[in-house]
N, C-alpha and C. Protein backbone atom coordinates (compact mmCIF):
# COMPACT_ATOMS: atom_id res chain seq x y z
N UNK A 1 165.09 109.24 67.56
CA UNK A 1 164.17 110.35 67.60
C UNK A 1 164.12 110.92 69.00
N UNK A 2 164.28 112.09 69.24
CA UNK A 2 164.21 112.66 70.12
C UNK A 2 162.73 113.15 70.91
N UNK A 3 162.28 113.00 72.19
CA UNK A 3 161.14 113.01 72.44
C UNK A 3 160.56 114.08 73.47
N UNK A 4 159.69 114.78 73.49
CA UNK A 4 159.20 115.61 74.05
C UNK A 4 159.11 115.15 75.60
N UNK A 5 159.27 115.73 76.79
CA UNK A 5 158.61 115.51 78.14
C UNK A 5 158.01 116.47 78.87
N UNK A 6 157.25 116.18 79.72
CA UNK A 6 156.62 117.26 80.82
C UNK A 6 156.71 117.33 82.03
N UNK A 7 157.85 118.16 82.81
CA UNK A 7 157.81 117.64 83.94
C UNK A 7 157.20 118.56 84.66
N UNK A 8 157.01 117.33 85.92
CA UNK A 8 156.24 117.00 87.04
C UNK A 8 156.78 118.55 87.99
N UNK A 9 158.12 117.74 87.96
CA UNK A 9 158.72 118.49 89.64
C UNK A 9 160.55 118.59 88.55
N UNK A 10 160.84 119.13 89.48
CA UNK A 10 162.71 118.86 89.14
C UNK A 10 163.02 117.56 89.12
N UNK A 11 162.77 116.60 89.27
CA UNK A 11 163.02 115.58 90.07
C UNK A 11 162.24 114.10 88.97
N UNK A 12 160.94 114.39 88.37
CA UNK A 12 159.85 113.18 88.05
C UNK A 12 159.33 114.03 86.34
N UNK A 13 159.41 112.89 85.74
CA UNK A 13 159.15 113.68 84.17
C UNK A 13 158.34 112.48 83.36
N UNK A 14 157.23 113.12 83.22
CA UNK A 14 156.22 111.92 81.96
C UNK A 14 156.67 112.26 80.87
N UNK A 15 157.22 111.37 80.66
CA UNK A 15 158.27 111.30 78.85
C UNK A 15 156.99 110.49 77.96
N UNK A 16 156.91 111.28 76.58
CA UNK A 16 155.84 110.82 76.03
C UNK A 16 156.20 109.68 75.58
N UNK A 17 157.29 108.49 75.70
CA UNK A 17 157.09 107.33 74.98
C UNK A 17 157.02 106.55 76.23
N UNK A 18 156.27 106.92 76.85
CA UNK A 18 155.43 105.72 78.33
C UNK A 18 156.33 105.64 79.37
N UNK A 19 157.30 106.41 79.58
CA UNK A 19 157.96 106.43 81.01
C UNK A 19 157.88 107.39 81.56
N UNK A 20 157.90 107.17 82.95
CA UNK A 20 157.58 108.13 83.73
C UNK A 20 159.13 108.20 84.79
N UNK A 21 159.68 108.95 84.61
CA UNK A 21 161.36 108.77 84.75
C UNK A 21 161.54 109.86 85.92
N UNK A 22 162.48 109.33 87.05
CA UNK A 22 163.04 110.15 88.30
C UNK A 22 164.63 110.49 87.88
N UNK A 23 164.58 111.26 88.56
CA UNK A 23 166.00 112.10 88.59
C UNK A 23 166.34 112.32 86.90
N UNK A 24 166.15 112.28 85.73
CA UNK A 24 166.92 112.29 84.71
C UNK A 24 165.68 112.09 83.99
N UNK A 25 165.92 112.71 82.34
CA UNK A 25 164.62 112.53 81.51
C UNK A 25 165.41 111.43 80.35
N UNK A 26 164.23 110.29 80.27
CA UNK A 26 164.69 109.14 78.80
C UNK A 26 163.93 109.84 77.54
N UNK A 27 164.95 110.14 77.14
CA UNK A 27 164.77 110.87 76.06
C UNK A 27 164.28 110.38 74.87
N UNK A 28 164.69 109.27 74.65
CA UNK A 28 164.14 107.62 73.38
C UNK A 28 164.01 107.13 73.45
N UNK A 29 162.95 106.45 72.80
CA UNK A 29 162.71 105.06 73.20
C UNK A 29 163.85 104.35 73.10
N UNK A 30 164.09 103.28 73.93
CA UNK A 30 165.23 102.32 73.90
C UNK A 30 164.51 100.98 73.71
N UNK A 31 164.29 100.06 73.00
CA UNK A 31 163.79 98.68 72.91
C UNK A 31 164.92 97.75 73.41
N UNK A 32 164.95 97.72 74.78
CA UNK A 32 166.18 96.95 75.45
C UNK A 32 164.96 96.16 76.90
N UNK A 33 165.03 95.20 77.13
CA UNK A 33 164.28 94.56 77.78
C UNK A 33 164.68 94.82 79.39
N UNK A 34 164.17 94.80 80.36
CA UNK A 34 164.11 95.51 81.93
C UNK A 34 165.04 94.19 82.81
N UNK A 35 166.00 94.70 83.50
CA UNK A 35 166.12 95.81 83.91
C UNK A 35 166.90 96.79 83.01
N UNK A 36 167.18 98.03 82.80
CA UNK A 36 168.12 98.53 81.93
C UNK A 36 169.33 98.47 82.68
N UNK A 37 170.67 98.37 81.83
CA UNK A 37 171.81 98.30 82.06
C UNK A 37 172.38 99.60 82.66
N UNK A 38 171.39 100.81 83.03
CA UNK A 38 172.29 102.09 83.53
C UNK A 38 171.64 102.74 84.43
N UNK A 39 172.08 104.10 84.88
CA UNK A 39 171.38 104.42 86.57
C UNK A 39 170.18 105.10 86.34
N UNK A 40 169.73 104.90 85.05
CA UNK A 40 168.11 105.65 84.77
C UNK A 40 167.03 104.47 85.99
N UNK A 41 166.18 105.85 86.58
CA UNK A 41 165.36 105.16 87.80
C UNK A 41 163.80 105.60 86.53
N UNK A 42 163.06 104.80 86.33
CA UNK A 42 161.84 104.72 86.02
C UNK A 42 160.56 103.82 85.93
N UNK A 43 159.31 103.93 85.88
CA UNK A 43 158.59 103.01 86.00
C UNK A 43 157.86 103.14 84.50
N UNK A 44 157.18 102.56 83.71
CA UNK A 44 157.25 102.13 82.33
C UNK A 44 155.90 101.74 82.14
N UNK A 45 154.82 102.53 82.55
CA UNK A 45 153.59 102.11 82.37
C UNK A 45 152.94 101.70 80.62
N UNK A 46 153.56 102.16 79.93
CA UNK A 46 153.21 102.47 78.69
C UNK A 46 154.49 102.83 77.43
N UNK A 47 155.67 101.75 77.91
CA UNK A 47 156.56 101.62 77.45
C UNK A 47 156.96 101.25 75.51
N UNK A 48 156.56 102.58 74.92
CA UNK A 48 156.47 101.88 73.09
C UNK A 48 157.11 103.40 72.54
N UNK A 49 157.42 103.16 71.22
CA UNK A 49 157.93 103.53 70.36
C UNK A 49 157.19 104.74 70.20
N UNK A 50 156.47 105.88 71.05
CA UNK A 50 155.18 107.24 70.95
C UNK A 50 155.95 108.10 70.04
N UNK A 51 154.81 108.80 69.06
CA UNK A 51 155.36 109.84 68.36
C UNK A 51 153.49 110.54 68.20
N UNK A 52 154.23 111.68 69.11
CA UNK A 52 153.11 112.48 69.63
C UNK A 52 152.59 113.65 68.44
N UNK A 53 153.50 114.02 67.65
CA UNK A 53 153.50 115.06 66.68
C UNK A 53 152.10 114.41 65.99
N UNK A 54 152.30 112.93 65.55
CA UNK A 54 150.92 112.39 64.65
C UNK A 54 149.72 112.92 65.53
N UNK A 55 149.45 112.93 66.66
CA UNK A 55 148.37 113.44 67.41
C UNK A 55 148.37 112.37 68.42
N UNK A 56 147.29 112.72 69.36
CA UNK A 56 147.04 112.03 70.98
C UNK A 56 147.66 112.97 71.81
N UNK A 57 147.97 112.87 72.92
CA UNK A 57 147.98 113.80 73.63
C UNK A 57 148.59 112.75 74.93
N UNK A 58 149.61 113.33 76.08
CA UNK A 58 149.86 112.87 77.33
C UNK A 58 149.45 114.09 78.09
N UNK A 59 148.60 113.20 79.23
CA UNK A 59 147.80 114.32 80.89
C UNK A 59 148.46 113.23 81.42
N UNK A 60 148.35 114.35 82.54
CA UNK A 60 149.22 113.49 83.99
C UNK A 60 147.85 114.57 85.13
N UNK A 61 148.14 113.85 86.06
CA UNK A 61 147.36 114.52 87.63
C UNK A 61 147.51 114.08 88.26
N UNK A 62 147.46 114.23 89.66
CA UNK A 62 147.15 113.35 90.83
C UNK A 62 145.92 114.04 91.43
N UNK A 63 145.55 113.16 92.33
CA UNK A 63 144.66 113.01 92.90
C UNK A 63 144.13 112.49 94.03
N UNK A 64 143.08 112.54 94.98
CA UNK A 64 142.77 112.15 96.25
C UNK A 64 141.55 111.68 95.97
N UNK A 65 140.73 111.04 94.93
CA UNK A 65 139.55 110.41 94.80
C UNK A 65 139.15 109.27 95.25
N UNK A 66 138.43 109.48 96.47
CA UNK A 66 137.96 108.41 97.51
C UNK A 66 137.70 106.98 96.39
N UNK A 67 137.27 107.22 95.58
CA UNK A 67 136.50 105.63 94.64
C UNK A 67 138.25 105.13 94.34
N UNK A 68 139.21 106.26 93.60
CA UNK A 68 139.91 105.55 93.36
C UNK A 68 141.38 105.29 93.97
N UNK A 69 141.23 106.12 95.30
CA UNK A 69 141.66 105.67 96.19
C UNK A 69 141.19 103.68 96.85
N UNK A 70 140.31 103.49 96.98
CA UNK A 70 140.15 102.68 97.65
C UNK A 70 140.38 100.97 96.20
N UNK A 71 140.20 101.58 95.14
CA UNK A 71 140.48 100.83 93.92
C UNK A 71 142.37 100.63 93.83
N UNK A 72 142.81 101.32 93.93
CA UNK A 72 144.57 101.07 94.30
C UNK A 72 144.54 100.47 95.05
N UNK A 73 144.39 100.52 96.57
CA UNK A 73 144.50 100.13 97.76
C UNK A 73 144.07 98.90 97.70
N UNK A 74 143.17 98.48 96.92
CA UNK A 74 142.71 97.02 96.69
C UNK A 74 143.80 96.55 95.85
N UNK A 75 143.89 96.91 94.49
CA UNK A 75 145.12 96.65 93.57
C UNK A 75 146.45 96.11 94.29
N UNK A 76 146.90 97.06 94.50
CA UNK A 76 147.86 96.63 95.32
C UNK A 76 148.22 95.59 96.55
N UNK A 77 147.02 95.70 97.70
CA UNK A 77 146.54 94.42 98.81
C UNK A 77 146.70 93.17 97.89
N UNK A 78 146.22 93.62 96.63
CA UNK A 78 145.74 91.74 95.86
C UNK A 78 146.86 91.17 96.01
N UNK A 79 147.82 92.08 94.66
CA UNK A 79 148.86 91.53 94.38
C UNK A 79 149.99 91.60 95.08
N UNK A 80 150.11 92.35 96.08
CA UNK A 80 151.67 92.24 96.99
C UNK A 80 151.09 91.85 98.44
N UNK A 81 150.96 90.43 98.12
CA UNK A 81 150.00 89.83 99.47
C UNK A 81 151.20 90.04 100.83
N UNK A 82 152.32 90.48 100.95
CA UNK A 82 153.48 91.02 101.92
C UNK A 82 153.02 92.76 102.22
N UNK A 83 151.95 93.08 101.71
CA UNK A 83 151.72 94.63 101.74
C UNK A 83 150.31 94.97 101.94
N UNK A 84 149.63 94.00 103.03
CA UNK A 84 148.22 93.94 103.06
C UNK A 84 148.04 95.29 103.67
N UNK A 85 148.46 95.99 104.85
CA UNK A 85 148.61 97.27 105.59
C UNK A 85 148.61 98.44 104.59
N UNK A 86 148.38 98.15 103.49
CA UNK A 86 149.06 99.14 102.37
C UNK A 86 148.14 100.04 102.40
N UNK A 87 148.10 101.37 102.50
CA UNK A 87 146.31 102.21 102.07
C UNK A 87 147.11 103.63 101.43
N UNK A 88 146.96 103.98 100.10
CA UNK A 88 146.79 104.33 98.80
C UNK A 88 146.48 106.13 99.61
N UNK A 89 147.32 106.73 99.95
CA UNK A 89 146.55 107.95 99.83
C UNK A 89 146.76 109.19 98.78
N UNK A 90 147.50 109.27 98.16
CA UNK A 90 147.11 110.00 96.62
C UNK A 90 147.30 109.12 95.66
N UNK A 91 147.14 109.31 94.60
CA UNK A 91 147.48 108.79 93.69
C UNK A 91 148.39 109.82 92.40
N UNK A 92 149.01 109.02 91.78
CA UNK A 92 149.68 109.97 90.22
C UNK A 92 148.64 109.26 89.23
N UNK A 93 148.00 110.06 87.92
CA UNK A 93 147.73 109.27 87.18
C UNK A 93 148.19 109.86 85.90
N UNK A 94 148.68 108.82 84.96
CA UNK A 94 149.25 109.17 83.28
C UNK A 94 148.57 108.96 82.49
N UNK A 95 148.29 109.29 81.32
CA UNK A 95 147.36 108.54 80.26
C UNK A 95 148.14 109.16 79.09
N UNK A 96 148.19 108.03 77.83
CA UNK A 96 148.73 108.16 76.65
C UNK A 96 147.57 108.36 75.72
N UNK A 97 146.62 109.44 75.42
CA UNK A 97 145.50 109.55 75.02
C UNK A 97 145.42 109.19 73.44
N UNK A 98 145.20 108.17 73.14
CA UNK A 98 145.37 108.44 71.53
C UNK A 98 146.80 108.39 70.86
N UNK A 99 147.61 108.42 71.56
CA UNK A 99 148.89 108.70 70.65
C UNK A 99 149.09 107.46 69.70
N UNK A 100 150.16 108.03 68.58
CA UNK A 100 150.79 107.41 67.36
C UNK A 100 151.64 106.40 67.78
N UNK A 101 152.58 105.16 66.91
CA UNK A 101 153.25 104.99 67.02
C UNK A 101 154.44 105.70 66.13
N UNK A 102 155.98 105.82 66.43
CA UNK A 102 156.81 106.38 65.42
C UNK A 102 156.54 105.99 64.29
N UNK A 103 156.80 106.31 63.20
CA UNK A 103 156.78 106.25 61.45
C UNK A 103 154.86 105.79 61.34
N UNK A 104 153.99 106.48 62.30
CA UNK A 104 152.50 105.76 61.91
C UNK A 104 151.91 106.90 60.49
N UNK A 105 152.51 107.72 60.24
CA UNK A 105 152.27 108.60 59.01
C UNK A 105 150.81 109.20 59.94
N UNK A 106 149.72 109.04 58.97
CA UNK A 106 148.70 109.60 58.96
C UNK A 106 147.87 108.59 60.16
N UNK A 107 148.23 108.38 61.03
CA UNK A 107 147.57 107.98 62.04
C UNK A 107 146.07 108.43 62.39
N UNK A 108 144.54 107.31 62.27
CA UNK A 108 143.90 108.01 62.87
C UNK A 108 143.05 106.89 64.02
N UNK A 109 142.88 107.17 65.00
CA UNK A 109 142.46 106.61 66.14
C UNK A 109 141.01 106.44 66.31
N UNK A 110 140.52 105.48 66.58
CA UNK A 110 139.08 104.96 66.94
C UNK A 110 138.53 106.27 67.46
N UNK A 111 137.47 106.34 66.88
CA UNK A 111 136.58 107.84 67.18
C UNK A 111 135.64 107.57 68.39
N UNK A 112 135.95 106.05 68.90
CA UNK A 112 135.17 105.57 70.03
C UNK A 112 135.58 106.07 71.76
N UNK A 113 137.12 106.14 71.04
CA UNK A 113 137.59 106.19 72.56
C UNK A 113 137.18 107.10 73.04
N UNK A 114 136.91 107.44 74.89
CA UNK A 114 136.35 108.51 76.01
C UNK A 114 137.60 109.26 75.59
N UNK A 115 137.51 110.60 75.68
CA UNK A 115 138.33 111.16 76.65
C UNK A 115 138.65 111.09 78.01
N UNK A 116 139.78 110.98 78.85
CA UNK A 116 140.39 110.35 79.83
C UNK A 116 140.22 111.81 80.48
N UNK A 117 140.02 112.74 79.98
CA UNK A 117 140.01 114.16 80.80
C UNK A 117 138.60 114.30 81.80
């Protein structure tokens, strides 16, 4: 199945099945376990089988928000204890709002969830 993307820049593209892909757009999902075997550069926040047509929605933004600026900057200090100097000054953010999985037919999603907007 072929998949919709939105890009960023020439360069950076939020592909609706959870990658967020440089230089080149992943066009399908591939269920092949990391690293991939070819020169696709991407990071895989939300790496599944998306089929956006059922409904949900992908936003992307960045941002300079002091709260969540300083919430990365912690994130990151925790876990890459070699990267304590680290300080977060924009951020990218993605969200897979609701979306389907492929073949989910009539998909309908918890009427609980926030909007992420």
């Amino acid at each position: 199945m072929t998949k919709r993307m939105l890009s960023i820049t020439r360069r950076t593209t939020v592909n609706t099945n959870g990658v967020i892909s440089f230089l080149v757009q992943v066009s399908q999902y591939t269920p092949d376990p990391f690293p991939l075997g070819d020169s696709r550069r991407l990071v895989a926040p939300f790496w599944a089988d998306v089929d956006t047509r059922n409904g949900g929605q992908v936003f992307y933004r960045e941002t300079t928000d002091s709260q969540l600026l300083k919430r990365a900057t912690n994130d990151v200090t925790a876990t890459f204890v070699n990267h304590r100097r680290f300080k977060a000054t924009w951020l990218f953010v993605a969200t897979w709002y609701e979306v389907a999985f492929y073949g989910a037919g009539n998909f309908s999603p918890k009427a609980s969830t926030p909007d992420p907007r």
